[in-house]
C-alpha atoms as a PDB file:
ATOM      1  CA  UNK A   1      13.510-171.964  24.689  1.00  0.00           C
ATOM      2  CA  UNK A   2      11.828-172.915  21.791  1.00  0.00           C
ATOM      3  CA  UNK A   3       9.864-170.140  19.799  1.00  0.00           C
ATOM      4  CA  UNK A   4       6.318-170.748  18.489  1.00  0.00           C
ATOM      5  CA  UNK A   5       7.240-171.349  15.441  1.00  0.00           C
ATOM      6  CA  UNK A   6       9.581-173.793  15.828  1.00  0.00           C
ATOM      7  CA  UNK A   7       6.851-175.312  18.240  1.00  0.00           C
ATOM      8  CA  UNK A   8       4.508-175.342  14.974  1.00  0.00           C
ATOM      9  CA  UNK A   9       6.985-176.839  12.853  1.00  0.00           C
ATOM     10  CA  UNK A  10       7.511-179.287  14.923  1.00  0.00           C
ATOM     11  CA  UNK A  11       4.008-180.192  15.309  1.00  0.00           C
ATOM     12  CA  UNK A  12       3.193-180.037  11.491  1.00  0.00           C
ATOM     13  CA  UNK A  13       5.853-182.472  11.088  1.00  0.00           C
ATOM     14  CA  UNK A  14       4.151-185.043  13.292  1.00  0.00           C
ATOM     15  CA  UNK A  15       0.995-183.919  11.624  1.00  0.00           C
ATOM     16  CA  UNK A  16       2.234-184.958   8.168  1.00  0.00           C
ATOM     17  CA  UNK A  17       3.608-188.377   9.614  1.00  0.00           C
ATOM     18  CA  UNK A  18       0.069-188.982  10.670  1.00  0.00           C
ATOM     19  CA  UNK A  19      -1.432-187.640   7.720  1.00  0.00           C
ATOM     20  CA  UNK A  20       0.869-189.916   5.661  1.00  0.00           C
ATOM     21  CA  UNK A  21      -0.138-193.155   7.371  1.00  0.00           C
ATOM     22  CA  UNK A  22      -3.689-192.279   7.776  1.00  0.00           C
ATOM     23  CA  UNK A  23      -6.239-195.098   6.542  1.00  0.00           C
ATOM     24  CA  UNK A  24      -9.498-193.127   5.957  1.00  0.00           C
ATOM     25  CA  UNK A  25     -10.553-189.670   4.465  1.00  0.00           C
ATOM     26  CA  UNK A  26     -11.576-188.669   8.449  1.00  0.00           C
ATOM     27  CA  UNK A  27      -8.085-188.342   9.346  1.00  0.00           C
ATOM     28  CA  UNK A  28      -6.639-187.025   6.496  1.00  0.00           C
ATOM     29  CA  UNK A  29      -8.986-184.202   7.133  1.00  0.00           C
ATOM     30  CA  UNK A  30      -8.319-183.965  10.885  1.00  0.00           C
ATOM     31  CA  UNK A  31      -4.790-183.325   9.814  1.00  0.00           C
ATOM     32  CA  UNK A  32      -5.806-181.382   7.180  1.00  0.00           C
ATOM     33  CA  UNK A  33      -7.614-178.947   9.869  1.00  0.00           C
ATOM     34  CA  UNK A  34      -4.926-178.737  12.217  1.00  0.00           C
ATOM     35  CA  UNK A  35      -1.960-178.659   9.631  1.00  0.00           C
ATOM     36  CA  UNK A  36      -3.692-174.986   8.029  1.00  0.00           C
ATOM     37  CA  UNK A  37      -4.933-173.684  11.409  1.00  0.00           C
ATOM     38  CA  UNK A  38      -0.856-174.271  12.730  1.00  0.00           C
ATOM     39  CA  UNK A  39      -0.079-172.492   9.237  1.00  0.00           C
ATOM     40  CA  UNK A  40      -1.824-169.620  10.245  1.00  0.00           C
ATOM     41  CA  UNK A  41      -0.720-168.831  13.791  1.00  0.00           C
ATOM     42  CA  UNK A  42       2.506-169.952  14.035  1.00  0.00           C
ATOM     43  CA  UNK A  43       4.109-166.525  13.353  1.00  0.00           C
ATOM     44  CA  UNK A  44       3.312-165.010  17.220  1.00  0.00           C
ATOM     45  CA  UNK A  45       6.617-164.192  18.410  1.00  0.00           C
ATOM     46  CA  UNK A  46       6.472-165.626  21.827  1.00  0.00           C
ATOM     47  CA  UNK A  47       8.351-168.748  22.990  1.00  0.00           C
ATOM     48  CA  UNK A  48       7.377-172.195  25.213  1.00  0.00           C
ATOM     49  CA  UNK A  49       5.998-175.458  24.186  1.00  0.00           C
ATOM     50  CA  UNK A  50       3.164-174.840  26.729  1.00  0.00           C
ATOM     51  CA  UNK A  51       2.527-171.722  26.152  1.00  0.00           C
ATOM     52  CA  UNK A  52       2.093-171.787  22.624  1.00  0.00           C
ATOM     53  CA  UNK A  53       0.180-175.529  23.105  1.00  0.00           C
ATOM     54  CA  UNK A  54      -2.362-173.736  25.463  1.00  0.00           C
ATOM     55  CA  UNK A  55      -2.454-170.665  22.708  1.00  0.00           C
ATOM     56  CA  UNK A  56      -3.434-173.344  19.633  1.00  0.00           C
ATOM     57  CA  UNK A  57      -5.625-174.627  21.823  1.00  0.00           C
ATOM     58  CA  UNK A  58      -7.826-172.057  22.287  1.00  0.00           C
ATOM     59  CA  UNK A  59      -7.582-170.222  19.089  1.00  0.00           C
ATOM     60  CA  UNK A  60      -8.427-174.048  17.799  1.00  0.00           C
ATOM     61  CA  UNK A  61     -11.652-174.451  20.358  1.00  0.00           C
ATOM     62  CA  UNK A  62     -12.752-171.229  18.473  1.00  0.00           C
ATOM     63  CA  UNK A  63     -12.272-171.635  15.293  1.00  0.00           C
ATOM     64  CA  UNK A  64     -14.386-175.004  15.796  1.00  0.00           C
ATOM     65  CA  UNK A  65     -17.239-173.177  17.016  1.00  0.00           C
ATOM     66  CA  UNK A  66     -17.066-170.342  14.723  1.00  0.00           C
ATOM     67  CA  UNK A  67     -16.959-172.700  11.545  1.00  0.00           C
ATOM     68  CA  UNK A  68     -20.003-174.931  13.231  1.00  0.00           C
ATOM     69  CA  UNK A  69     -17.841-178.446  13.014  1.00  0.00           C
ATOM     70  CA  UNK A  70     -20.114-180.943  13.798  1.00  0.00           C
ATOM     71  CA  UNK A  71     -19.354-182.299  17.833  1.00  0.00           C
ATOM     72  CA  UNK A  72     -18.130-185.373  16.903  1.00  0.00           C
ATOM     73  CA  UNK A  73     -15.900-183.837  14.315  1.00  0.00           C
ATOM     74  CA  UNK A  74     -14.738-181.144  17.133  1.00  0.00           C
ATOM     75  CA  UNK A  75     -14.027-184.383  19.486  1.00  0.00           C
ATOM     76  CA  UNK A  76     -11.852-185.958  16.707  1.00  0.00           C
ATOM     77  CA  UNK A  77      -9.980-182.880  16.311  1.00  0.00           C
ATOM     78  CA  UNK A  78      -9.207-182.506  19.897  1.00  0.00           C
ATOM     79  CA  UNK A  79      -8.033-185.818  20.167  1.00  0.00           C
ATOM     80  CA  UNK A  80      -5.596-185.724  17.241  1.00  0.00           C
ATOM     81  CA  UNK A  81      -4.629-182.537  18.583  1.00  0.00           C
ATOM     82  CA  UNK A  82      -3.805-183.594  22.369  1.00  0.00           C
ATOM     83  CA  UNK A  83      -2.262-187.192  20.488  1.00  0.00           C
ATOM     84  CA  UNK A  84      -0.188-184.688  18.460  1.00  0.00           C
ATOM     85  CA  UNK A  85       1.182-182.343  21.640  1.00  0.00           C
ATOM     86  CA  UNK A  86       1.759-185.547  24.034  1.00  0.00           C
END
């Protein structure tokens, strides 16, 4: 079973493959977001794709609110996010 931080890893990877194609300053900064939040909680020593996925999520939905991203900005996030885990 894969651990959560080889879940993050993986998921920064695709994050930087995104990040490295991206064609406006929006989603180099989505990327941005995601790539330091995944930095920061990847260390939990649980394991599962889904569980960690549903873990991210909600310390991500949090840290949105907490740091008073603009809705849109939250929507944009989310989306990259649930493109990133599909």
């Amino acid at each position: 079973m894969t651990t959560y931080s080889e879940r993050a890893d993986d998921l920064c990877d695709k994050l930087r493959d995104l990040e490295h194609q991206a064609d406006d300053g929006d989603q180099l900064f989505y990327c941005a977001y995601l790539l330091g939040l995944l930095g920061l909680h990847s260390a939990a020593e649980e394991e599962g794709d889904v569980a960690f996925d549903q873990y991210f999520e909600e310390i991500l939905k949090d840290t949105l609110n907490a740091e008073n991203v603009s809705e849109q900005d939250q929507g944009n996030i989310l989306g990259l996010w649930h493109r990133v885990i599909a």
